[in-house]
PDB file of N, CA and C in Angstrom:
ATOM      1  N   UNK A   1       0.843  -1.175   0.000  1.00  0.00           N
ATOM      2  CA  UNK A   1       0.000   0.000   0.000  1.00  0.00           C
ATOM      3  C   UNK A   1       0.884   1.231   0.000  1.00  0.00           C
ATOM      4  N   UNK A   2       0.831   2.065  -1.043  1.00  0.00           N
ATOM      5  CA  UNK A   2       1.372   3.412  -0.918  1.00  0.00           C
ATOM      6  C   UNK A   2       0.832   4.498  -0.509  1.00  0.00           C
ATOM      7  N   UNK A   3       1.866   5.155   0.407  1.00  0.00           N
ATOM      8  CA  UNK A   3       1.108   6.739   0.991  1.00  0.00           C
ATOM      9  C   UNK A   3       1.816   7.691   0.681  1.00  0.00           C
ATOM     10  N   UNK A   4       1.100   8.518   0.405  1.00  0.00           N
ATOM     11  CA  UNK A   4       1.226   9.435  -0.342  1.00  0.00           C
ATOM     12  C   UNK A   4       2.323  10.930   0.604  1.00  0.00           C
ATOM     13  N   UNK A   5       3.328  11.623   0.089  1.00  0.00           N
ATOM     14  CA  UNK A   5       4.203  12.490   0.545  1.00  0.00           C
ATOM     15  C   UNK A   5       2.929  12.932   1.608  1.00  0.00           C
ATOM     16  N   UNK A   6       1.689  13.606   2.236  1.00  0.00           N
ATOM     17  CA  UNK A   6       1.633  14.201   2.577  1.00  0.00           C
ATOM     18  C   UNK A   6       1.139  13.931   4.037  1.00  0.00           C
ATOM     19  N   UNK A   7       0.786  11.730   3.819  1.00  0.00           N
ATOM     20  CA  UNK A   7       0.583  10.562   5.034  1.00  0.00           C
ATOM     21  C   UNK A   7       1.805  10.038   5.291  1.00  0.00           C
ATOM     22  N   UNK A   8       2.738  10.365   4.576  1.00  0.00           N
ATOM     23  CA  UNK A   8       3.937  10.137   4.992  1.00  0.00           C
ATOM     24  C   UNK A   8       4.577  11.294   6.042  1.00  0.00           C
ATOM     25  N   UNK A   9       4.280  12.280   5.592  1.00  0.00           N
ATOM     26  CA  UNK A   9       5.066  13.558   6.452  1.00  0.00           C
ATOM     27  C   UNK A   9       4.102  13.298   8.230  1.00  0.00           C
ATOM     28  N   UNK A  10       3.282  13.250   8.177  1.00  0.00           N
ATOM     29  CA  UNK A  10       2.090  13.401   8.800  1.00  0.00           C
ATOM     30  C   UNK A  10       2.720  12.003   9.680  1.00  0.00           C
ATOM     31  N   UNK A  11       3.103  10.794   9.445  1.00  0.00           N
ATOM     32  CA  UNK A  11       3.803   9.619  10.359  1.00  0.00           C
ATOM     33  C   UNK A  11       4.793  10.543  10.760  1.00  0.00           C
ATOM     34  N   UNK A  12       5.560  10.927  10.080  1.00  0.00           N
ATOM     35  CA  UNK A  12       6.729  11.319  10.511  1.00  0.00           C
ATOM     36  C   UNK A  12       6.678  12.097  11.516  1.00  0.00           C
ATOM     37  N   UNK A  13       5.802  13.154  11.667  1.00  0.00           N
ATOM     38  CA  UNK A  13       5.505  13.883  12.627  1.00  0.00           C
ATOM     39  C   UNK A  13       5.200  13.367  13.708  1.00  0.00           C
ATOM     40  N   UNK A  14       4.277  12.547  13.544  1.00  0.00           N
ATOM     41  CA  UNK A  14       3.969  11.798  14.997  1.00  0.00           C
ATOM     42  C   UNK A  14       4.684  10.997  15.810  1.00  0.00           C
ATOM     43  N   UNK A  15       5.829  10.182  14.851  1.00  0.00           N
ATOM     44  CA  UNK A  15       6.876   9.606  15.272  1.00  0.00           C
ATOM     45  C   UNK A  15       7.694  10.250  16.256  1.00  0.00           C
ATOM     46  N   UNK A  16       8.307  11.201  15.713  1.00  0.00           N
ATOM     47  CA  UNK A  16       8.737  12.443  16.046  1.00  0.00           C
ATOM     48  C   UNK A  16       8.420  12.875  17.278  1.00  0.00           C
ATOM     49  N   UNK A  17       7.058  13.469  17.528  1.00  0.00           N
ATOM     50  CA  UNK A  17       6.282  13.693  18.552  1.00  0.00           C
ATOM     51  C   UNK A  17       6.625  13.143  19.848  1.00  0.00           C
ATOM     52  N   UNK A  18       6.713  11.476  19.688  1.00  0.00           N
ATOM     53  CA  UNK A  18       6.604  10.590  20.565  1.00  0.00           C
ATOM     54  C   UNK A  18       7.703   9.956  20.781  1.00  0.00           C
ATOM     55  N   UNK A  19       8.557  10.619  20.076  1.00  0.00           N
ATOM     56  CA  UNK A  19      10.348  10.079  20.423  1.00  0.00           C
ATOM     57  C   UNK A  19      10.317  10.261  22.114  1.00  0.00           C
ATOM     58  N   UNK A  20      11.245   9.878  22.544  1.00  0.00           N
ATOM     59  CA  UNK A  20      11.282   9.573  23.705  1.00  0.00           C
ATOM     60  C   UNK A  20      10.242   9.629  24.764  1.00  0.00           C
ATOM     61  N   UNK A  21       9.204   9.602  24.651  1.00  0.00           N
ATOM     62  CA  UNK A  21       8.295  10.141  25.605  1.00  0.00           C
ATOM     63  C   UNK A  21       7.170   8.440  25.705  1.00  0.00           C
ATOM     64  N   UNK A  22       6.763   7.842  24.778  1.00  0.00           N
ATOM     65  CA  UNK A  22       6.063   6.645  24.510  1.00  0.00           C
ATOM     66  C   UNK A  22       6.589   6.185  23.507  1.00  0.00           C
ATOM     67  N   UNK A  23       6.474   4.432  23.647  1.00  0.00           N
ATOM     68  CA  UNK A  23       6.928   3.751  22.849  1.00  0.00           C
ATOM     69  C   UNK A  23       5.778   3.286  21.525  1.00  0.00           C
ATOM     70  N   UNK A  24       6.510   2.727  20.347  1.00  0.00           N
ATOM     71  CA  UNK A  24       5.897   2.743  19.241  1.00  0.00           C
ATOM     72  C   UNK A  24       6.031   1.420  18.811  1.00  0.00           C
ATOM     73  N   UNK A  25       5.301   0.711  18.816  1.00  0.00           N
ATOM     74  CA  UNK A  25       5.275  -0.845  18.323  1.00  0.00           C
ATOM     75  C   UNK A  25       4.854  -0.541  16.351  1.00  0.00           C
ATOM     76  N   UNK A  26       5.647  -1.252  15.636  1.00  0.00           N
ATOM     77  CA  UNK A  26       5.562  -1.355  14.951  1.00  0.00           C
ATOM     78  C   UNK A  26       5.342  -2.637  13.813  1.00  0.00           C
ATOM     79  N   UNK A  27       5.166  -3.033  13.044  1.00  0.00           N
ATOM     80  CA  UNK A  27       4.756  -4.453  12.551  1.00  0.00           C
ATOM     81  C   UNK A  27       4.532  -4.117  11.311  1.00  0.00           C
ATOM     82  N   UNK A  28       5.607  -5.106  10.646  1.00  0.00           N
ATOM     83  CA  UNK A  28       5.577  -5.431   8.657  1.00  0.00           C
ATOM     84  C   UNK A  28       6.403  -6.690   8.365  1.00  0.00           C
ATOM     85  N   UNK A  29       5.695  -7.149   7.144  1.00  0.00           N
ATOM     86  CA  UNK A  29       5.899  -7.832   6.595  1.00  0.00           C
ATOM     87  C   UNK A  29       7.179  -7.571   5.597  1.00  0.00           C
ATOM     88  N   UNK A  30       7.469  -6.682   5.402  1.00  0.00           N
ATOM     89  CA  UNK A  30       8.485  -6.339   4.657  1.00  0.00           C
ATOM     90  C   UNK A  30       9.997  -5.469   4.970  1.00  0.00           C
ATOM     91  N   UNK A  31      10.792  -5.991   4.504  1.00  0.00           N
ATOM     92  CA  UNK A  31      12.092  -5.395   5.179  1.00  0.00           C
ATOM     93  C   UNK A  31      12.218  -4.170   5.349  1.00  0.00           C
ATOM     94  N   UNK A  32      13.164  -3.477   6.068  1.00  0.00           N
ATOM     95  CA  UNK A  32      13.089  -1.812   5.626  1.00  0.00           C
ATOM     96  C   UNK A  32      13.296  -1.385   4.352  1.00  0.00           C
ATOM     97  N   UNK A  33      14.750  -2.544   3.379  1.00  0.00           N
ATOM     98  CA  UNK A  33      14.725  -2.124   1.902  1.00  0.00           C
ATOM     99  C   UNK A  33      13.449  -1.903   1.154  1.00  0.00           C
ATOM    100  N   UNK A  34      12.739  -2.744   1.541  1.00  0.00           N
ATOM    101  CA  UNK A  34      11.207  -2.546   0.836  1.00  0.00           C
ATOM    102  C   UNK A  34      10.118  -1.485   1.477  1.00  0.00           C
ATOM    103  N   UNK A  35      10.731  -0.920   1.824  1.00  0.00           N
ATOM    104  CA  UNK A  35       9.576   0.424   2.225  1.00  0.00           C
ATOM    105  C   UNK A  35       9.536   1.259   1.596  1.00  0.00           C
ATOM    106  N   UNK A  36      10.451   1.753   0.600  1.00  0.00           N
ATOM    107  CA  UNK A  36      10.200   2.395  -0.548  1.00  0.00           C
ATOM    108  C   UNK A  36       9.022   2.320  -1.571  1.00  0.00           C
ATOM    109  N   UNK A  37       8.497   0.831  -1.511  1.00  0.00           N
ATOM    110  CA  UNK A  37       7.227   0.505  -2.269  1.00  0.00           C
ATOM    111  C   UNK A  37       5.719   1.550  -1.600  1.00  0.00           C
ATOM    112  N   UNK A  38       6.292   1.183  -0.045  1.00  0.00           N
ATOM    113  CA  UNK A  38       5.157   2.034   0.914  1.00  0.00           C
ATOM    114  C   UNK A  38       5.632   3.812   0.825  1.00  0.00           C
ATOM    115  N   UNK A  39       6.719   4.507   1.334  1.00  0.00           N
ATOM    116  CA  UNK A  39       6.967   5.740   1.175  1.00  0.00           C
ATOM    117  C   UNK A  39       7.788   5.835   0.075  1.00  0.00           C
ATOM    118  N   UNK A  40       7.100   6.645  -0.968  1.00  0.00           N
ATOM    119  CA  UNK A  40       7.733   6.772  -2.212  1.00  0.00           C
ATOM    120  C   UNK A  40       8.578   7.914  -2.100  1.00  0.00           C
ATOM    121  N   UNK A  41       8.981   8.665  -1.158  1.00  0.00           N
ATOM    122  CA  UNK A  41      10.004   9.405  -1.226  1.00  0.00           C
ATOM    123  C   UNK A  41      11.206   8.761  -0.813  1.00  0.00           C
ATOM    124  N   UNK A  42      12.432   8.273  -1.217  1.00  0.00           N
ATOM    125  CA  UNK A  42      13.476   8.047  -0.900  1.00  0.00           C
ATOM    126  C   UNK A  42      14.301   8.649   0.645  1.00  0.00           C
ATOM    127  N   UNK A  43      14.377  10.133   0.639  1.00  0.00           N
ATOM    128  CA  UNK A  43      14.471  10.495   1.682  1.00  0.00           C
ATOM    129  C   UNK A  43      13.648  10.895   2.831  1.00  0.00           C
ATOM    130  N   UNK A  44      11.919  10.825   2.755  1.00  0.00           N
ATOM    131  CA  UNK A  44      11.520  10.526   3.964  1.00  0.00           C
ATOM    132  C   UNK A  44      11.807   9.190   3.904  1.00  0.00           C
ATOM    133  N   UNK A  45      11.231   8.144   3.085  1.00  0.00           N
ATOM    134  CA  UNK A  45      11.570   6.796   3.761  1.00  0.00           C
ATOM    135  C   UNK A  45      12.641   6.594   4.602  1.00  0.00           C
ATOM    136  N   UNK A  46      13.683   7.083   4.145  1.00  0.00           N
ATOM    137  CA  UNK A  46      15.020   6.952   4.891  1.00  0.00           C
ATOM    138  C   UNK A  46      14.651   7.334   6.724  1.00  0.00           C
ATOM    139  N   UNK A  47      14.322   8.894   6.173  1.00  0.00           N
ATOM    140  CA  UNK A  47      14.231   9.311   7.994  1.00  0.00           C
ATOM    141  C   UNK A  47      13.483   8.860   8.297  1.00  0.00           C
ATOM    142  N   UNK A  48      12.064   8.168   8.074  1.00  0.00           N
ATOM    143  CA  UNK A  48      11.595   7.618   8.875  1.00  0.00           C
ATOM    144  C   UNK A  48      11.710   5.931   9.327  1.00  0.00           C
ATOM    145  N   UNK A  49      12.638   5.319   8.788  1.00  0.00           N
ATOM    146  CA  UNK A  49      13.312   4.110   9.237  1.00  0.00           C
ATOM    147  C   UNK A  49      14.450   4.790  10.062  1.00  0.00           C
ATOM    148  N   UNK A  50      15.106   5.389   9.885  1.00  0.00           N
ATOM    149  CA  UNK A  50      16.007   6.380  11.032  1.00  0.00           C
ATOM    150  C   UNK A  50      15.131   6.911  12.085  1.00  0.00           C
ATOM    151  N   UNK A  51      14.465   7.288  12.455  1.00  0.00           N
ATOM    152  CA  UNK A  51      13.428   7.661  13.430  1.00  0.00           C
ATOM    153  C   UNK A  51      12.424   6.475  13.797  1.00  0.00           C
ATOM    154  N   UNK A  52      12.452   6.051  13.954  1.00  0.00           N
ATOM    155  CA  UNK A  52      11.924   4.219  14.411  1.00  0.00           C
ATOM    156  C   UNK A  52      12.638   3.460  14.962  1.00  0.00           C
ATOM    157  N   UNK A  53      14.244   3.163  13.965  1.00  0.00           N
ATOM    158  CA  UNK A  53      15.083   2.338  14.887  1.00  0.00           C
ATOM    159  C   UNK A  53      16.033   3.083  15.556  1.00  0.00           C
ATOM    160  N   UNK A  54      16.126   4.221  15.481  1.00  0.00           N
ATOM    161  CA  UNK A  54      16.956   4.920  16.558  1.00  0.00           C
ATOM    162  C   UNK A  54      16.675   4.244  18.117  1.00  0.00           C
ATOM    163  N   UNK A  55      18.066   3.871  18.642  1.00  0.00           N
ATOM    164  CA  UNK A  55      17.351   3.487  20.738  1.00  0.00           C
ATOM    165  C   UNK A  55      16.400   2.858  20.632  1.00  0.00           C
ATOM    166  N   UNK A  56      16.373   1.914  19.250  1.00  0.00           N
ATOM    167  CA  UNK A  56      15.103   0.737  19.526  1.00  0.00           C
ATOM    168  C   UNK A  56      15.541  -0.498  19.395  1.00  0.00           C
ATOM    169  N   UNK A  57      14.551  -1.359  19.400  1.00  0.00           N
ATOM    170  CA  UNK A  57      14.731  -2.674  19.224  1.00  0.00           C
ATOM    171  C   UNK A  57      13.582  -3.070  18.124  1.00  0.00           C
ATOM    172  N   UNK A  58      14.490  -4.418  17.486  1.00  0.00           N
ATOM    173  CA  UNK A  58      14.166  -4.668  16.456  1.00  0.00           C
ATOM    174  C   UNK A  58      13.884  -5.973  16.697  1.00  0.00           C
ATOM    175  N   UNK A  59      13.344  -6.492  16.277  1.00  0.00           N
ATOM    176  CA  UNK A  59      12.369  -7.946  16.855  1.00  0.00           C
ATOM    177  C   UNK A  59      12.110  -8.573  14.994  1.00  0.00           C
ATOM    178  N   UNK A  60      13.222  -9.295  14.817  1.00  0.00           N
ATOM    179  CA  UNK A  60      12.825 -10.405  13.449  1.00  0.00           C
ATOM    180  C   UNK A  60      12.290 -11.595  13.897  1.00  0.00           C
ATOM    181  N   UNK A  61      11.154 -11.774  13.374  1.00  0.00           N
ATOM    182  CA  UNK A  61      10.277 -13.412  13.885  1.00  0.00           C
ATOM    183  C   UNK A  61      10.343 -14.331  12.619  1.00  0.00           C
ATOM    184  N   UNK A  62      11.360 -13.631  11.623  1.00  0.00           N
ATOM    185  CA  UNK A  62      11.597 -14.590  10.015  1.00  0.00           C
ATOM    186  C   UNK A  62      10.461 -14.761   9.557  1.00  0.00           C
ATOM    187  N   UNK A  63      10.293 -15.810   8.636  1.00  0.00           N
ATOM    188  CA  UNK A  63       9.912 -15.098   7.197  1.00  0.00           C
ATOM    189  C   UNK A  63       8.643 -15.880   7.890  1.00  0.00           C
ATOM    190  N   UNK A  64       8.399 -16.956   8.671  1.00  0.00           N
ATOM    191  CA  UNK A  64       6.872 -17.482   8.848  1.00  0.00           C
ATOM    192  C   UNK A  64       5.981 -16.959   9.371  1.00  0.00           C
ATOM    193  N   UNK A  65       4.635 -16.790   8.879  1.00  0.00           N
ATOM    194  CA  UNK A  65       3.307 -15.996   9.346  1.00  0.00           C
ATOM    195  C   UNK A  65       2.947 -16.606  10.151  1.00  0.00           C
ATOM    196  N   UNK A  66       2.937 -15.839  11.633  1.00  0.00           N
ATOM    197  CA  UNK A  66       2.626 -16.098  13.036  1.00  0.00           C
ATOM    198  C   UNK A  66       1.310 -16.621  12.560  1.00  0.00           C
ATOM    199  N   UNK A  67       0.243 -15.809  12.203  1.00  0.00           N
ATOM    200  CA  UNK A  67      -1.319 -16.097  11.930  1.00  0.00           C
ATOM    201  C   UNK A  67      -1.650 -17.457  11.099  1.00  0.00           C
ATOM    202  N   UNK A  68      -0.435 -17.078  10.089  1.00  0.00           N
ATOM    203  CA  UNK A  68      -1.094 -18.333   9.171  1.00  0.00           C
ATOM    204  C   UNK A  68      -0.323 -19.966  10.219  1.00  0.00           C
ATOM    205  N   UNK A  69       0.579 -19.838  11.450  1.00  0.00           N
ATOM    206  CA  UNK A  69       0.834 -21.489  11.947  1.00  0.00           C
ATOM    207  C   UNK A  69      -0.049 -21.594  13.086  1.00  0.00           C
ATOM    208  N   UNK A  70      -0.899 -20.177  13.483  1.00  0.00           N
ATOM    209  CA  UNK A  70      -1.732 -20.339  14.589  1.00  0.00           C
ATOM    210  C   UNK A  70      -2.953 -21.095  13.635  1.00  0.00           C
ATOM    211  N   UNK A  71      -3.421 -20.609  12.579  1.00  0.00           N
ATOM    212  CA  UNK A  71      -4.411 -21.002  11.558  1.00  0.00           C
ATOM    213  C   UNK A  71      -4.330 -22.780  11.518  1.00  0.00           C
ATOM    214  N   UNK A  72      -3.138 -23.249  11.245  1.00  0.00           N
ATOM    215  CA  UNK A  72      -2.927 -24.570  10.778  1.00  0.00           C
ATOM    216  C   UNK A  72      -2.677 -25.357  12.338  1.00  0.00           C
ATOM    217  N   UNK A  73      -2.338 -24.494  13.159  1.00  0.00           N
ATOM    218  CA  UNK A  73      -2.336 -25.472  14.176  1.00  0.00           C
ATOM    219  C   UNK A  73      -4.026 -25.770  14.915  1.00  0.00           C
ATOM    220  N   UNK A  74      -5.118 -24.656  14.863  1.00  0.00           N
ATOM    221  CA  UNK A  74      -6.147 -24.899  15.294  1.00  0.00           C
ATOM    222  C   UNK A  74      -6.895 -25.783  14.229  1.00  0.00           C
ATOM    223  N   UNK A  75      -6.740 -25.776  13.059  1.00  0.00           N
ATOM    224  CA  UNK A  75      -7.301 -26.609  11.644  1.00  0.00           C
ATOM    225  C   UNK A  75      -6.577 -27.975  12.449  1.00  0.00           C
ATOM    226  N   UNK A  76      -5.247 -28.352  12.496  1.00  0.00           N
ATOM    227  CA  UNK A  76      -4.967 -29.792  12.660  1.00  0.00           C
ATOM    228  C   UNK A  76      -5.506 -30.209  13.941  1.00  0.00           C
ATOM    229  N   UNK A  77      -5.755 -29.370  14.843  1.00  0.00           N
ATOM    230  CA  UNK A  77      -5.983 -29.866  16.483  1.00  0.00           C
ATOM    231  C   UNK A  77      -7.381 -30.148  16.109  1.00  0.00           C
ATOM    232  N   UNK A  78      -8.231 -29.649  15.637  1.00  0.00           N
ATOM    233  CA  UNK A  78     -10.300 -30.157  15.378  1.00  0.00           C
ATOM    234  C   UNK A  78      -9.924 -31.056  14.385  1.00  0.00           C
ATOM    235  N   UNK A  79      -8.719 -31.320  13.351  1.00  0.00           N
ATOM    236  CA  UNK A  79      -9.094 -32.773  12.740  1.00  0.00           C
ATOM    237  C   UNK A  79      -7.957 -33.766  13.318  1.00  0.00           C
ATOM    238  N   UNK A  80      -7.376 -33.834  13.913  1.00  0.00           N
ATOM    239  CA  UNK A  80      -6.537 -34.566  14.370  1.00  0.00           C
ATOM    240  C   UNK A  80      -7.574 -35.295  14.927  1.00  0.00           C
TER     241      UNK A  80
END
């Protein structure tokens, strides 16, 4: 999904906002290289992957969909 320079500035701000003060959980499917598909500006994308992982933590759970082994494990447990 792409957003547009002006939902992009508008994250950024809020990010911003909430730098040190509350934390920001974040969640994607896609690497940071691929956020360019989502913020089509090159250099906000940049600052705002710079303003996210700044003094954060980064949590990789690899490439398997939490939802889709919770999905297959409740499907095999009712036919098992």
């Amino acid at each position: 999904m792409e957003l547009d320079r002006h939902g992009a500035e508008l994250l950024f701000q809020v990010l911003t906002e909430r730098e040190e003060k509350n934390s920001v959980a974040i969640a994607s499917n896609e690497s940071f290289s691929g956020w360019t598909k989502t913020f089509t500006d090159p250099r906000l994308c940049a600052a705002i992957v710079d303003r996210i992982t700044f003094a954060g933590n980064i949590i990789e759970t690899g490439t398997d969909s939490y939802r889709l082994a919770q999905t297959r494990a409740r499907t095999d447990a009712n036919t098992g």
